[in-house]
N, C-alpha and C. Protein backbone atom coordinates (compact mmCIF):
# COMPACT_ATOMS: atom_id res chain seq x y z
N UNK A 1 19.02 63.37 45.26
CA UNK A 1 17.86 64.24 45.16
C UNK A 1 18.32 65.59 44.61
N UNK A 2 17.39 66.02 43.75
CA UNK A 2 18.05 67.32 42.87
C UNK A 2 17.49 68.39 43.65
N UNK A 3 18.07 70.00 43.62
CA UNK A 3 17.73 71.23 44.73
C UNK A 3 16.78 72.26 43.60
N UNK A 4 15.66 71.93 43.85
CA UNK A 4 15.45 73.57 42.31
C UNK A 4 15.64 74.69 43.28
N UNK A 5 16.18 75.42 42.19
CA UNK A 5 16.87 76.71 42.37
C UNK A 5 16.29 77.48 41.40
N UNK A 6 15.15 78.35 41.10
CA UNK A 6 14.67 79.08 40.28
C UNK A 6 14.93 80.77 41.03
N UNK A 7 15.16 81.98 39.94
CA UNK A 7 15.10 82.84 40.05
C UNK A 7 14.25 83.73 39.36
N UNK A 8 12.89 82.80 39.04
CA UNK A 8 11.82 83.44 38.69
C UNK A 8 11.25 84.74 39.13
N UNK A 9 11.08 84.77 40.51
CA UNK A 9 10.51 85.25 41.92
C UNK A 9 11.48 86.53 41.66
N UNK A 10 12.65 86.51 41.56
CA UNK A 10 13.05 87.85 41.35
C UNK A 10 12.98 88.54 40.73
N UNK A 11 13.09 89.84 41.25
CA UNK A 11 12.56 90.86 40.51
C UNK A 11 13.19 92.23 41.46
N UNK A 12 13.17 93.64 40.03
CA UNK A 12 13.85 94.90 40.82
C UNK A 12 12.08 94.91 41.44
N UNK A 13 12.60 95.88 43.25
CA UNK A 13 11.96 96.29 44.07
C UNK A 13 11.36 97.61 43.69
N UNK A 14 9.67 97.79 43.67
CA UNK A 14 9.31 99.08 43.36
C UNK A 14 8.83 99.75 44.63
N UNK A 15 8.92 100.66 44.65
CA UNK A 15 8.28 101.99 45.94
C UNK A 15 7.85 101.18 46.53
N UNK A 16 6.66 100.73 46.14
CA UNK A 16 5.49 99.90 46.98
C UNK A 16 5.89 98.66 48.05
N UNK A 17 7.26 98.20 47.85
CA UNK A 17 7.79 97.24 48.21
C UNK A 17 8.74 97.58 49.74
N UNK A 18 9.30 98.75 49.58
CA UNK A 18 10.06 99.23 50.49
C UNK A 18 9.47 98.73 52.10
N UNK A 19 8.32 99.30 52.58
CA UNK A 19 7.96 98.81 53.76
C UNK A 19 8.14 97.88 53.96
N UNK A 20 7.51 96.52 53.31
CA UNK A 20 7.56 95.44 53.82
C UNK A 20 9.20 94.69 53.29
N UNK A 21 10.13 95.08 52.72
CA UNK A 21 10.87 94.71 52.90
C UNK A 21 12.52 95.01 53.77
N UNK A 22 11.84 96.22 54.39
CA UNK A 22 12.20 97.02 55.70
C UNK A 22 12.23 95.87 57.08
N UNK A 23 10.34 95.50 56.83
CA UNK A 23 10.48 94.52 57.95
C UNK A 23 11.25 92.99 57.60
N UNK A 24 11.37 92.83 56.35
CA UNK A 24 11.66 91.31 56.19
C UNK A 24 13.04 91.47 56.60
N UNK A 25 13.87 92.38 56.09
CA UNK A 25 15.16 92.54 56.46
C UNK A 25 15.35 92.29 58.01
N UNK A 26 14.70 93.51 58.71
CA UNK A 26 14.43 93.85 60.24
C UNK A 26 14.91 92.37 60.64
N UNK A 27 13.45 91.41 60.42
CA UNK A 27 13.58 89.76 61.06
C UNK A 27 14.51 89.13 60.35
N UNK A 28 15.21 89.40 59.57
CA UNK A 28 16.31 88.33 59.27
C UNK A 28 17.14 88.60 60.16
N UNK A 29 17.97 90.12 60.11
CA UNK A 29 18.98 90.41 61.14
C UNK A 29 18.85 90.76 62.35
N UNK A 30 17.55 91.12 62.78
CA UNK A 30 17.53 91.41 63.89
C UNK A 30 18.72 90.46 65.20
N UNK A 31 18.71 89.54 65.02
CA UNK A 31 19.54 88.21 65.88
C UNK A 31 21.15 88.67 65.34
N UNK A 32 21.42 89.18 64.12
CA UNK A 32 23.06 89.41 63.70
C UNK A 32 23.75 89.65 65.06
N UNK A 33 25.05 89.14 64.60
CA UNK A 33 25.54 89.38 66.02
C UNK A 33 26.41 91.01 65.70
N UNK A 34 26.54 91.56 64.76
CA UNK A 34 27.00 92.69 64.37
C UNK A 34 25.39 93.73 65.15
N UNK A 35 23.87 93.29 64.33
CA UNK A 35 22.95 94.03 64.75
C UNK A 35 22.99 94.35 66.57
N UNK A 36 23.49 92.73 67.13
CA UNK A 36 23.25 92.66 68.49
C UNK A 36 24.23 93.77 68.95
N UNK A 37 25.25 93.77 68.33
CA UNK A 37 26.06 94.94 68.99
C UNK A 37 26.32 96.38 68.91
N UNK A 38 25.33 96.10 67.80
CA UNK A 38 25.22 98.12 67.31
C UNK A 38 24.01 98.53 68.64
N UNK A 39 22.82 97.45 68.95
CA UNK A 39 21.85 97.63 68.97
C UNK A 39 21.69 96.96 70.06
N UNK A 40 21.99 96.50 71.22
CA UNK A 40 22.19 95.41 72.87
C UNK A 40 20.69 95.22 73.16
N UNK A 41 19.90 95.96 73.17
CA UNK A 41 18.49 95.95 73.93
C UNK A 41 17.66 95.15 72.89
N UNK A 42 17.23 93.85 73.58
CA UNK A 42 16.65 93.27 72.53
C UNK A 42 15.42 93.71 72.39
N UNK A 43 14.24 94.14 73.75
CA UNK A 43 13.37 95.36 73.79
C UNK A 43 13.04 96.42 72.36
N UNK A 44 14.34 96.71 71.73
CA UNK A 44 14.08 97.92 70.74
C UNK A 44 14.98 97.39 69.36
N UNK A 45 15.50 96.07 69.79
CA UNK A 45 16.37 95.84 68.58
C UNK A 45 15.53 96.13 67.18
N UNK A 46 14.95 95.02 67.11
CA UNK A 46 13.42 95.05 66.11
C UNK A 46 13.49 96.49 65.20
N UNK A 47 12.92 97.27 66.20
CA UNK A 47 12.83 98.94 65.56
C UNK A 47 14.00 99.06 65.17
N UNK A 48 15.30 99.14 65.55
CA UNK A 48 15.91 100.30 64.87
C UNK A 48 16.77 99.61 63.78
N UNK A 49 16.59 98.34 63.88
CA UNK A 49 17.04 97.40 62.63
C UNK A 49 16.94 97.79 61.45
N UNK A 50 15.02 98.21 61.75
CA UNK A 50 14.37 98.09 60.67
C UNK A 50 14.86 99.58 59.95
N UNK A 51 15.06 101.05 61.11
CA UNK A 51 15.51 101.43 60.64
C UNK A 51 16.66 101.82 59.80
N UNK A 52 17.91 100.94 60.65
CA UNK A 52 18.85 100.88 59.49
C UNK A 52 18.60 99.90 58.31
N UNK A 53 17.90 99.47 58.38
CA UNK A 53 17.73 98.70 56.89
C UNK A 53 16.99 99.51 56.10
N UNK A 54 15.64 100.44 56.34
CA UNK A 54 15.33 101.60 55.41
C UNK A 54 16.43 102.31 54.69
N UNK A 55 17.17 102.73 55.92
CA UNK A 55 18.61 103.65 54.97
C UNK A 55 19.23 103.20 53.85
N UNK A 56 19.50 101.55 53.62
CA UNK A 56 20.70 101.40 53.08
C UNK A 56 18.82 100.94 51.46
N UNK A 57 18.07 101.16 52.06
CA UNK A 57 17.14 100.63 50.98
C UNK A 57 16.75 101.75 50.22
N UNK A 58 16.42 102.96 51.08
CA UNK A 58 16.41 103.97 50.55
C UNK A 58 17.72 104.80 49.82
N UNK A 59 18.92 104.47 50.17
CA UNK A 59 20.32 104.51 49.07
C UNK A 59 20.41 104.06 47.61
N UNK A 60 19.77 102.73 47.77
CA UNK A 60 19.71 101.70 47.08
C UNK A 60 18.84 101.78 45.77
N UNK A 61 17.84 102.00 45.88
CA UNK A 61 15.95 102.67 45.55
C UNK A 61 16.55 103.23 44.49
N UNK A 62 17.01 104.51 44.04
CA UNK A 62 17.51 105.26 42.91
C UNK A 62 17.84 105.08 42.50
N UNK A 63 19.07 104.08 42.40
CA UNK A 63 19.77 103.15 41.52
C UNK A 63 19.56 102.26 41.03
N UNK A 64 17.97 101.43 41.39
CA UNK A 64 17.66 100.12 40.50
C UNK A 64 18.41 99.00 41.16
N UNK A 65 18.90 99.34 42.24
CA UNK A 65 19.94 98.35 42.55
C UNK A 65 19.25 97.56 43.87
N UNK A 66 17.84 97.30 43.86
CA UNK A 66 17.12 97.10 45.41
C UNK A 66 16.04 95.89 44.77
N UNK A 67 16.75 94.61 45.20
CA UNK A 67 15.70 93.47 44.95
C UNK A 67 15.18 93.12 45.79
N UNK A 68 13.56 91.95 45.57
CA UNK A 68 13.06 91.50 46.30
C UNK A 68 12.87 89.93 45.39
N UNK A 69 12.02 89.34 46.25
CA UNK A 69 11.52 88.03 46.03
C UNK A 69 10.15 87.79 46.23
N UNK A 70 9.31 87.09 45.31
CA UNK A 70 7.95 86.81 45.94
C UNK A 70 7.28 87.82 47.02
N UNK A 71 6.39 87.61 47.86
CA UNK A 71 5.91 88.77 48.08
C UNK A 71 6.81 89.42 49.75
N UNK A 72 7.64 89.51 48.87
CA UNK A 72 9.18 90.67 49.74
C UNK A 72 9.46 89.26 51.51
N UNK A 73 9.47 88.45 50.93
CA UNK A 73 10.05 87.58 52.10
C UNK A 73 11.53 88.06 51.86
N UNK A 74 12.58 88.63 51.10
CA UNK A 74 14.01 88.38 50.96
C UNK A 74 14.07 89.74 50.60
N UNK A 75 15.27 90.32 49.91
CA UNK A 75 15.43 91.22 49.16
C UNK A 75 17.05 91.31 49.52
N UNK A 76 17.74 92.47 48.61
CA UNK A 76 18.76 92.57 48.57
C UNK A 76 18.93 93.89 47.83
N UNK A 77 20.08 94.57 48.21
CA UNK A 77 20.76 96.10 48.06
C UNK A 77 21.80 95.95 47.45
N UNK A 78 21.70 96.48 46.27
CA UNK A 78 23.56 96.32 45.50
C UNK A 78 24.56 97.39 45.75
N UNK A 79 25.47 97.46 45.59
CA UNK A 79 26.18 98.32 45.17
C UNK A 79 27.36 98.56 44.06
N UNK A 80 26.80 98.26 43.11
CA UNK A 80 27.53 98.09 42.09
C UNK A 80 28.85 98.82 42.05
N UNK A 81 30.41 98.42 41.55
CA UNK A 81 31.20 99.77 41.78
C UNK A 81 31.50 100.57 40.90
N UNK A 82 30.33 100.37 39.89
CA UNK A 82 30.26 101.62 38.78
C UNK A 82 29.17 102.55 39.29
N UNK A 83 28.68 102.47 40.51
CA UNK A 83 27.70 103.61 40.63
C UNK A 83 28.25 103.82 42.23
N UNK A 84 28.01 105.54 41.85
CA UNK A 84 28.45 106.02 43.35
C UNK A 84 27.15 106.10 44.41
N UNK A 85 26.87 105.38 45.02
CA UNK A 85 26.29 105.69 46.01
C UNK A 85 25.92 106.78 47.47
């Protein structure tokens, strides 16, 4: 059985995108076991996930370097090492 693998769906992330891919991030890692340990209280994990995932999106944002997918289920932050961040 063959896997399609299209990268249609991608695309650079505009302004408009940031929120909701704040939260998509949030629920992916929220469970990390790195998140679990910055962050122990599962009560508030959620929130402040989401906030460190704004940061590294809002780093990201200026540089063109901040993808998403379809309507922001995924996304991703580059850091290229020709640009200083």
């Amino acid at each position: 059985m063959a896997i399609q693998r299209s990268l249609d769906g991608v695309r650079h992330a505009v302004r408009g995108d940031l929120g909701q891919l704040e939260a998509s991030l949030a629920d992916a890692f929220a469970e990390d076991s790195m998140m679990a340990w910055i962050y122990p209280d599962r009560e508030t994990r959620q929130q402040y996930v989401g906030g460190f995932m704004r940061v590294f999106l809002d780093i990201g944002f200026p540089h063109g370097h901040v993808y998403t997918v379809g309507s922001n289920v995924g996304g991703a932050v580059w850091g290229p090492p020709d640009i200083e961040l």
